[in-house]
PDB file of N, CA and C in Angstrom:
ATOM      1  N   UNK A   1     101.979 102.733  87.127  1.00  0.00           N
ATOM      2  CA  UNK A   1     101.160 101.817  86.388  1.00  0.00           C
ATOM      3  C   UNK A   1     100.292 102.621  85.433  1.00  0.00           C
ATOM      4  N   UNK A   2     100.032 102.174  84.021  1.00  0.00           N
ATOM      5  CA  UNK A   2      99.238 102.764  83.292  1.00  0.00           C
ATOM      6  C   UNK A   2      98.454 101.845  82.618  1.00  0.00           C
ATOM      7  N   UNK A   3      97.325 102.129  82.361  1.00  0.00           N
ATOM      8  CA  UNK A   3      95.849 101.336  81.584  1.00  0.00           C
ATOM      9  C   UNK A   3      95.243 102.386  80.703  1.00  0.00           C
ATOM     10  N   UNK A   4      95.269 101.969  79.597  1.00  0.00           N
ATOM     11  CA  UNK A   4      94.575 102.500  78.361  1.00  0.00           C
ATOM     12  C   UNK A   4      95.644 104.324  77.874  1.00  0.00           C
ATOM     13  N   UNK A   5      96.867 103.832  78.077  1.00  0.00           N
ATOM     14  CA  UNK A   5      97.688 105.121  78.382  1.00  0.00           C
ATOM     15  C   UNK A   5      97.168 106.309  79.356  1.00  0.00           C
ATOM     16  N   UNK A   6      96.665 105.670  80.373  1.00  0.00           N
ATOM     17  CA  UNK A   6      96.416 106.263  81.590  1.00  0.00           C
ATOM     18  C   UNK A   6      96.743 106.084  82.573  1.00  0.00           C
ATOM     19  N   UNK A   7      97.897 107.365  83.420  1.00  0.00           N
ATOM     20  CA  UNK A   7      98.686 106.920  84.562  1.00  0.00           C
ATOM     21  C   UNK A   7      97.685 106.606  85.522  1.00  0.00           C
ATOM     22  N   UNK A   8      98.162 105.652  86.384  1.00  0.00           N
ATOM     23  CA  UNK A   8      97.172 105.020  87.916  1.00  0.00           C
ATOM     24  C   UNK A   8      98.263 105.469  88.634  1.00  0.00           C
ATOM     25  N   UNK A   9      97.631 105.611  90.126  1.00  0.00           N
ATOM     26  CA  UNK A   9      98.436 105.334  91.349  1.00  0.00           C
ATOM     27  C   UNK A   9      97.793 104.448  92.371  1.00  0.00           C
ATOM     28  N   UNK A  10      98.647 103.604  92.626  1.00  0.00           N
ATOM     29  CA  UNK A  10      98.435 102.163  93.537  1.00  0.00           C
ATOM     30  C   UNK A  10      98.939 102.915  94.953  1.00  0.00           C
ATOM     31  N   UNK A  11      97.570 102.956  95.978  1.00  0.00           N
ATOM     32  CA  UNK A  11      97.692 103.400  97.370  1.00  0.00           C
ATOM     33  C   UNK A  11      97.370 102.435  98.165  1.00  0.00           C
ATOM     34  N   UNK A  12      97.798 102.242  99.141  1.00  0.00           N
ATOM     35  CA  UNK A  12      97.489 101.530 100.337  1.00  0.00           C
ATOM     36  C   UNK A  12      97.576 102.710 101.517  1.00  0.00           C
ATOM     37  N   UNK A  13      96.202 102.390 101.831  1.00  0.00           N
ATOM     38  CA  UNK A  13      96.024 103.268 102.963  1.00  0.00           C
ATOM     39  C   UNK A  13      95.431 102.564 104.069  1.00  0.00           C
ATOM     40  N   UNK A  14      95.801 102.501 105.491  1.00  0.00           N
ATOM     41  CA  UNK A  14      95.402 102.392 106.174  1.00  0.00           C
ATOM     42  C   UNK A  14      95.105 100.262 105.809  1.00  0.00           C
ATOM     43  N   UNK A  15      95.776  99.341 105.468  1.00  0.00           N
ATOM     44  CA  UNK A  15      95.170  98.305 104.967  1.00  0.00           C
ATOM     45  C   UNK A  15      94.378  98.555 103.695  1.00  0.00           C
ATOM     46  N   UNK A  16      94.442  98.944 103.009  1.00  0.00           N
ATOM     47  CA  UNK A  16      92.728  99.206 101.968  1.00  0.00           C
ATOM     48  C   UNK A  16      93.921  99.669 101.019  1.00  0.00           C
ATOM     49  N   UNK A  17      93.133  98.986  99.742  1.00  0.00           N
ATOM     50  CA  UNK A  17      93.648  99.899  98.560  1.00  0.00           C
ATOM     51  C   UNK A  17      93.161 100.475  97.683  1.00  0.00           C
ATOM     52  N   UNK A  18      93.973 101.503  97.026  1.00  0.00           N
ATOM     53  CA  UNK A  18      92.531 102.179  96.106  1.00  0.00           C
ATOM     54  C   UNK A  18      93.698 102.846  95.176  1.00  0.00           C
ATOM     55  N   UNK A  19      93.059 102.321  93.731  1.00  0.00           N
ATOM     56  CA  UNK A  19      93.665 102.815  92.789  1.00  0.00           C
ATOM     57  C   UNK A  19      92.826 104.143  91.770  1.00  0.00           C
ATOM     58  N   UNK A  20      93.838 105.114  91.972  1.00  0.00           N
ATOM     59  CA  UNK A  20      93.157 106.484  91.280  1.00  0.00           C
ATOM     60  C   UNK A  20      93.748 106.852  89.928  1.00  0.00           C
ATOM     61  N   UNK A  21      93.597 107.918  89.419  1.00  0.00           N
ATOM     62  CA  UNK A  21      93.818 108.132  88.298  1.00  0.00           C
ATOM     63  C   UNK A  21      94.667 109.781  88.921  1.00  0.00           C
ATOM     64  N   UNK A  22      96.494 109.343  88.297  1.00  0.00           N
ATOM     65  CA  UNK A  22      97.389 109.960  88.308  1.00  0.00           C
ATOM     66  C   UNK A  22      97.290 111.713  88.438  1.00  0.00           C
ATOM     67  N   UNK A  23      96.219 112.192  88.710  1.00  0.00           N
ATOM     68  CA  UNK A  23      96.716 113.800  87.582  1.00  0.00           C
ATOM     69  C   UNK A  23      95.641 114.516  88.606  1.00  0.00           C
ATOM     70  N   UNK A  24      95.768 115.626  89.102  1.00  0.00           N
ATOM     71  CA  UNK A  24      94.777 116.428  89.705  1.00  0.00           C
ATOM     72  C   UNK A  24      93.403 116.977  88.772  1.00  0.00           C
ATOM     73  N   UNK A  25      92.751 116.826  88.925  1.00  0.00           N
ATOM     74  CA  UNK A  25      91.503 117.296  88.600  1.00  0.00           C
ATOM     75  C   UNK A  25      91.548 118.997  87.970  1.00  0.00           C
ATOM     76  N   UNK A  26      92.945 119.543  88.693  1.00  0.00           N
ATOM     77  CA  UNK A  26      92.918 120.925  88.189  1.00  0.00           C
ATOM     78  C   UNK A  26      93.677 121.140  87.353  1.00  0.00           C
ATOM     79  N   UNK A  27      95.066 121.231  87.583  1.00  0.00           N
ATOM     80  CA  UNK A  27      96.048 121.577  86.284  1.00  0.00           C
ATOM     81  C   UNK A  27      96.771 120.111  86.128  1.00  0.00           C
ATOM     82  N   UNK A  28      96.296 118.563  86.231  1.00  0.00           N
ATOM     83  CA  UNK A  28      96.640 117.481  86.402  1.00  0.00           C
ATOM     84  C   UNK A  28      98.097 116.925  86.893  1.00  0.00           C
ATOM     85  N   UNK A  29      98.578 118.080  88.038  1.00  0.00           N
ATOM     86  CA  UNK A  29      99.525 117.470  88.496  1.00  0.00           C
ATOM     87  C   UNK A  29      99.406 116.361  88.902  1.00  0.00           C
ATOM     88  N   UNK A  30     100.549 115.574  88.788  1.00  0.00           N
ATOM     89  CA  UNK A  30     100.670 114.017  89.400  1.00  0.00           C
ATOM     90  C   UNK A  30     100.272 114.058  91.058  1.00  0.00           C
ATOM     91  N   UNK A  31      99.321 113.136  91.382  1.00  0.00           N
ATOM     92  CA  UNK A  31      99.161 113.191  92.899  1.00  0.00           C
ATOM     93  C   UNK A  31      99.988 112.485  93.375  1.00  0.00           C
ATOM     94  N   UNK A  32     101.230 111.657  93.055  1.00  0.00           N
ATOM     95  CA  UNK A  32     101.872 110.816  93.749  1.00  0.00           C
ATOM     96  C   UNK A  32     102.596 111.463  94.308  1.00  0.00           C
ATOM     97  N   UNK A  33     102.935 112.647  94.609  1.00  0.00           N
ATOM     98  CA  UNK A  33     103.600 113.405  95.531  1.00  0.00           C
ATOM     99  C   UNK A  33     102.520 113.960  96.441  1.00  0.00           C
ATOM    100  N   UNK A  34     101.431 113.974  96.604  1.00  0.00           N
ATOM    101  CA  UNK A  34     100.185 114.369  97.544  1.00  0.00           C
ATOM    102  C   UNK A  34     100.681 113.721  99.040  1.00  0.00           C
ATOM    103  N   UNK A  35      99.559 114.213  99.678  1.00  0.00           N
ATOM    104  CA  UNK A  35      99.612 113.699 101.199  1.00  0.00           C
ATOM    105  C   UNK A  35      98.206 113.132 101.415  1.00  0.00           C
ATOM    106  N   UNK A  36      98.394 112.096 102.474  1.00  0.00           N
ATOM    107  CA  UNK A  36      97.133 111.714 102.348  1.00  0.00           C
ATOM    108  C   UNK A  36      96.584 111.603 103.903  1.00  0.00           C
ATOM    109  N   UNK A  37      95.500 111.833 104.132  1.00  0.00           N
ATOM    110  CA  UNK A  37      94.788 112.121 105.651  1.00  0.00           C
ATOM    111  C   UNK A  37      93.670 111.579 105.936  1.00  0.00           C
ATOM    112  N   UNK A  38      93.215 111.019 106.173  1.00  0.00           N
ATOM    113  CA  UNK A  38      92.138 110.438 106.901  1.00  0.00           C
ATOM    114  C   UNK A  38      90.685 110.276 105.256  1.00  0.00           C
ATOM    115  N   UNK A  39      92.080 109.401 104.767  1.00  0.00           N
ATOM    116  CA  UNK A  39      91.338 109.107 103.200  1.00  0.00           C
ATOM    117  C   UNK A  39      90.789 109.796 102.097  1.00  0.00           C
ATOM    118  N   UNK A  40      91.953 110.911 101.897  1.00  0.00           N
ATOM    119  CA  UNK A  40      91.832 112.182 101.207  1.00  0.00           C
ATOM    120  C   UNK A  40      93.135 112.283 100.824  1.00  0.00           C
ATOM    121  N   UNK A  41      93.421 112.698  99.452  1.00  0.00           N
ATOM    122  CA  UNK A  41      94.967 112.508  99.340  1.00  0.00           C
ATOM    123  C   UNK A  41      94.720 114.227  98.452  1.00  0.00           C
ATOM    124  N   UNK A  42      95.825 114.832  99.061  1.00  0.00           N
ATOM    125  CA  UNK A  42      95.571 116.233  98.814  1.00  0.00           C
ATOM    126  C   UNK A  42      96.928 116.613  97.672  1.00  0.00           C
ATOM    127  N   UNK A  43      96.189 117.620  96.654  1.00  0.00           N
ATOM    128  CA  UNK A  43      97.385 117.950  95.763  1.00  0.00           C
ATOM    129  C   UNK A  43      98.443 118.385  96.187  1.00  0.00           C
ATOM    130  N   UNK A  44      99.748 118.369  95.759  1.00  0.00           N
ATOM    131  CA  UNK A  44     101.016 118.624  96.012  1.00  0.00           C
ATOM    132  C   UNK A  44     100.467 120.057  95.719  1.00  0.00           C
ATOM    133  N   UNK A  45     100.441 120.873  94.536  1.00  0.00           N
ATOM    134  CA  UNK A  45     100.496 121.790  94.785  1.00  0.00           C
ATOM    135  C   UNK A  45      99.521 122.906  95.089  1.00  0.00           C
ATOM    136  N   UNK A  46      98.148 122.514  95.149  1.00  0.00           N
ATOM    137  CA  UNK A  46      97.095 123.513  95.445  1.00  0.00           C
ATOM    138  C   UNK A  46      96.079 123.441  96.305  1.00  0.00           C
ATOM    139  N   UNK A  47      96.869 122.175  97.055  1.00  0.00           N
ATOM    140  CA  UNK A  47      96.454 121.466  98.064  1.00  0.00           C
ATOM    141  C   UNK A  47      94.578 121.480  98.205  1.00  0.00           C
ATOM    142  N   UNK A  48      94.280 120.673  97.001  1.00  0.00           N
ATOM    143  CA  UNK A  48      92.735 120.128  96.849  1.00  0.00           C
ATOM    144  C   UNK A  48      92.711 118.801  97.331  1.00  0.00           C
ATOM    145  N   UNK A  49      91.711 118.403  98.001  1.00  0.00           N
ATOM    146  CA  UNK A  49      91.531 117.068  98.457  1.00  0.00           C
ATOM    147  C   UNK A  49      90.747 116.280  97.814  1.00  0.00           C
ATOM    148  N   UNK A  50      90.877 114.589  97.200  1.00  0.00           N
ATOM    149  CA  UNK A  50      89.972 113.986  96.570  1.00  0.00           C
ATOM    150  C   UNK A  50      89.645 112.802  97.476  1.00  0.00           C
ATOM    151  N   UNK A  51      88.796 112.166  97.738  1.00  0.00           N
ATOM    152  CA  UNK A  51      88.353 111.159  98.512  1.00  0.00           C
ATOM    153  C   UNK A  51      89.100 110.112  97.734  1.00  0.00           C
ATOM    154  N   UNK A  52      89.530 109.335  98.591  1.00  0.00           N
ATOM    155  CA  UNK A  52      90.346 108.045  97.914  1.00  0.00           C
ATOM    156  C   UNK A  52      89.428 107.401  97.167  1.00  0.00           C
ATOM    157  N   UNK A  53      88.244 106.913  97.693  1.00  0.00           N
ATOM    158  CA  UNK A  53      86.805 106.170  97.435  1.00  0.00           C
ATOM    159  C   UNK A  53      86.386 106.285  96.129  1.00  0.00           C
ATOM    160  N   UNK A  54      85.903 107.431  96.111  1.00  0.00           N
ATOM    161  CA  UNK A  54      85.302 108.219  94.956  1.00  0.00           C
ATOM    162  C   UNK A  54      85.521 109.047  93.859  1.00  0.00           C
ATOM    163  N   UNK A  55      86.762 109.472  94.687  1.00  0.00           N
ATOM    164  CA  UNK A  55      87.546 111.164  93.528  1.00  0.00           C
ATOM    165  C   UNK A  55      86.964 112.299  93.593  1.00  0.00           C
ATOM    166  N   UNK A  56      85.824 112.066  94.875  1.00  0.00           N
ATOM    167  CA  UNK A  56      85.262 113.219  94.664  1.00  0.00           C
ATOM    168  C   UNK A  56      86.056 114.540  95.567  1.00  0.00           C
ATOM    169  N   UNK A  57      85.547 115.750  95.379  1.00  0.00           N
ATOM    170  CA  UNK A  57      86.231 117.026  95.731  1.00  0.00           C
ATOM    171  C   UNK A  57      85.918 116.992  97.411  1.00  0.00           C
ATOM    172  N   UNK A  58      86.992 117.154  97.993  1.00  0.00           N
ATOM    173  CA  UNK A  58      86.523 117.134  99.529  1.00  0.00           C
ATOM    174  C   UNK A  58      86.677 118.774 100.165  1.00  0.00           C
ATOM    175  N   UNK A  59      87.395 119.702  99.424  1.00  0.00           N
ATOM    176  CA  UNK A  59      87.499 120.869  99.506  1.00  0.00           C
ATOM    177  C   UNK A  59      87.612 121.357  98.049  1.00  0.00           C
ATOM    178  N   UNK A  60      87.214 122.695  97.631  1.00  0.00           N
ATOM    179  CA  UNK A  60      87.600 123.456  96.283  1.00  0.00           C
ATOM    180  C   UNK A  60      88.396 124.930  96.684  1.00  0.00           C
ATOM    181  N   UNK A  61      89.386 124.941  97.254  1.00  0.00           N
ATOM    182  CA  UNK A  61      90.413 125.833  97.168  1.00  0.00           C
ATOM    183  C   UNK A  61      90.571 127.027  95.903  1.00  0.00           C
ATOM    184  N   UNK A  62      89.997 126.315  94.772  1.00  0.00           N
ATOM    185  CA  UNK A  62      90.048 126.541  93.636  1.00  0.00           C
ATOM    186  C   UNK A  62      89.054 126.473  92.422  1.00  0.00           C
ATOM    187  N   UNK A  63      88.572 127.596  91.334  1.00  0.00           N
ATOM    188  CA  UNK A  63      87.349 127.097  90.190  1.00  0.00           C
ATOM    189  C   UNK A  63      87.912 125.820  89.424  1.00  0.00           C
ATOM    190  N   UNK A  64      87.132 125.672  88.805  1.00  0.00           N
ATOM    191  CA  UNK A  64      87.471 124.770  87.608  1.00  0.00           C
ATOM    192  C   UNK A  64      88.387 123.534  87.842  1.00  0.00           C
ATOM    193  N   UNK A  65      88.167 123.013  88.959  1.00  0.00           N
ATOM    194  CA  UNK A  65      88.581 121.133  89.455  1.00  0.00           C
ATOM    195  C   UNK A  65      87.731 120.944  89.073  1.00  0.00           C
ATOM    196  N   UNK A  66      87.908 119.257  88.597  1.00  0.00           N
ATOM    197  CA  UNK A  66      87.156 118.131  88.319  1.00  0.00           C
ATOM    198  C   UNK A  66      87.678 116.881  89.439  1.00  0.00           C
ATOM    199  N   UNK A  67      86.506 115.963  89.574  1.00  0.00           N
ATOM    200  CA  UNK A  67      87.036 114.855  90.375  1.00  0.00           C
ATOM    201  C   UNK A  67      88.054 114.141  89.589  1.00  0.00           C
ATOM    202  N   UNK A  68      88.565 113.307  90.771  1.00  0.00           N
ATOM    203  CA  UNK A  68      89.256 112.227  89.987  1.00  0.00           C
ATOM    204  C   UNK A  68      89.024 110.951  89.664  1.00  0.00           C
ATOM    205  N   UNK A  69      89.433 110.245  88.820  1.00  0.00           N
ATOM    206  CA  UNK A  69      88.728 109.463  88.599  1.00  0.00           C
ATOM    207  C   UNK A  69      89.329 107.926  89.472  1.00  0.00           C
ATOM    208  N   UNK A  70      88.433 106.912  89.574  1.00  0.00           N
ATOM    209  CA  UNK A  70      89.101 105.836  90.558  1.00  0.00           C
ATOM    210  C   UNK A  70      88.168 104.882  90.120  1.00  0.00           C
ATOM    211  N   UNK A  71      89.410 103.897  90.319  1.00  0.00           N
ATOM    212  CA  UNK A  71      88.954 101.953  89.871  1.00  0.00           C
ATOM    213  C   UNK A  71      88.542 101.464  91.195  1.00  0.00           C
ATOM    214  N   UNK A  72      87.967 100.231  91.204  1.00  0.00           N
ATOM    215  CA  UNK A  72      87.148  99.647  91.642  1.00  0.00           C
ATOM    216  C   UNK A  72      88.619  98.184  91.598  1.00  0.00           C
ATOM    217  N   UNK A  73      89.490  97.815  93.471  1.00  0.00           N
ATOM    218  CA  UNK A  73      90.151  96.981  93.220  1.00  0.00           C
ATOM    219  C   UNK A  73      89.795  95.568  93.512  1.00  0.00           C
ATOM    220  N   UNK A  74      90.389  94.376  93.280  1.00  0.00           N
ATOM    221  CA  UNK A  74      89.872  93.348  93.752  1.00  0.00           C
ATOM    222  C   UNK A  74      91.569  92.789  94.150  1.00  0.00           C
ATOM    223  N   UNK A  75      91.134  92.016  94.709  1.00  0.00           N
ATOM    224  CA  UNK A  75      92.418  91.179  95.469  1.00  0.00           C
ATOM    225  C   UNK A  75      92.125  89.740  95.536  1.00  0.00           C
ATOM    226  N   UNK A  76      92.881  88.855  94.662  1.00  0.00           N
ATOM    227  CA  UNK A  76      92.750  87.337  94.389  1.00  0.00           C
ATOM    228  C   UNK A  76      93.984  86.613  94.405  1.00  0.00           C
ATOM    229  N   UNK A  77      94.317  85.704  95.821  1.00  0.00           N
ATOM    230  CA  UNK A  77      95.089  85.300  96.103  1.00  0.00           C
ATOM    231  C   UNK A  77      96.651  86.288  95.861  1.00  0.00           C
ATOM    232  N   UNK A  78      96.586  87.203  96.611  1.00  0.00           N
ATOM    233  CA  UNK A  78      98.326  88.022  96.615  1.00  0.00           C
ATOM    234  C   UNK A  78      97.892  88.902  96.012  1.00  0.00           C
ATOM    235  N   UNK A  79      97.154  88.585  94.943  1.00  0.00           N
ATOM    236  CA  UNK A  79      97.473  89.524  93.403  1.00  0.00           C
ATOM    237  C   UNK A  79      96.499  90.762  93.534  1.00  0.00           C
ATOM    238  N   UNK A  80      96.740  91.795  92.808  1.00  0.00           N
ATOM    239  CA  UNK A  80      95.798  93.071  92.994  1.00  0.00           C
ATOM    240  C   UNK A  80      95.067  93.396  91.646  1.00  0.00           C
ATOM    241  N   UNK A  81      93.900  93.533  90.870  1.00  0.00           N
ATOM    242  CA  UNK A  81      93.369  93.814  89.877  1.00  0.00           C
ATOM    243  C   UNK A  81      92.509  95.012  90.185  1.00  0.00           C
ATOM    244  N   UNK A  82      92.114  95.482  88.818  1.00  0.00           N
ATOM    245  CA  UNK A  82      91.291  96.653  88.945  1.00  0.00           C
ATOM    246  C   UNK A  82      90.090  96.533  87.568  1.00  0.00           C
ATOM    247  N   UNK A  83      89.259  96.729  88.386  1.00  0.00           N
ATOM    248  CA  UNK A  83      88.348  96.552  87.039  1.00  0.00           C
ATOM    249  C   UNK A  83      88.117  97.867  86.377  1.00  0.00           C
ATOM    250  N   UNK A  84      87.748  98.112  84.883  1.00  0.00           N
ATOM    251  CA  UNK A  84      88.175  98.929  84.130  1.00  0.00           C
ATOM    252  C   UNK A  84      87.395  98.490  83.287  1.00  0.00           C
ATOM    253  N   UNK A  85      86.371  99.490  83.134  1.00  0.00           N
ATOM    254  CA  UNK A  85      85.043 100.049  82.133  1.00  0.00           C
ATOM    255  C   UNK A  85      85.321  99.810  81.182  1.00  0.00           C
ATOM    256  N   UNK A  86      84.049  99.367  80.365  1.00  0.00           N
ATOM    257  CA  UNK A  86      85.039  99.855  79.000  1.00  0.00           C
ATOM    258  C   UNK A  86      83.488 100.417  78.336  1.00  0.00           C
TER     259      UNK A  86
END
């Protein structure tokens, strides 16, 4: 899924969903190959952790990460939305 030509990834974790913004904080690999643990979805390859919640850094393995960034979802009848700043 993309918004404003910006890849998302649609997670369901645990019941809960939380939509983030595609790209690691460090060299923006795609996190959709990540793993995810006790609401931390960790880079495929440099294995940094971002809080599903927030994007924020749950470990720095590494200089120069940035969080990631994450929408705010709503759920109305079936359907899934994300609200998006402008």
């Amino acid at each position: 899924m993309s918004v404003d030509e910006k890849e998302l990834l649609i997670i369901n974790h645990q019941n809960n969903f939380y939509v983030i913004a595609n790209e690691c904080g460090h060299f923006g690999v795609p996190l959709e190959n990540g793993t995810i643990d006790n609401g931390i979805i960790y880079c495929s390859r440099h294995r940094i952790g971002f809080d599903l919640s927030t994007g924020d850094i749950t470990n720095r393995p590494w200089e120069g990460c940035e969080p990631v960034k994450t929408y705010q979802v709503e759920i109305r009848e079936n359907q899934l939305g994300i609200l998006v700043e402008e």
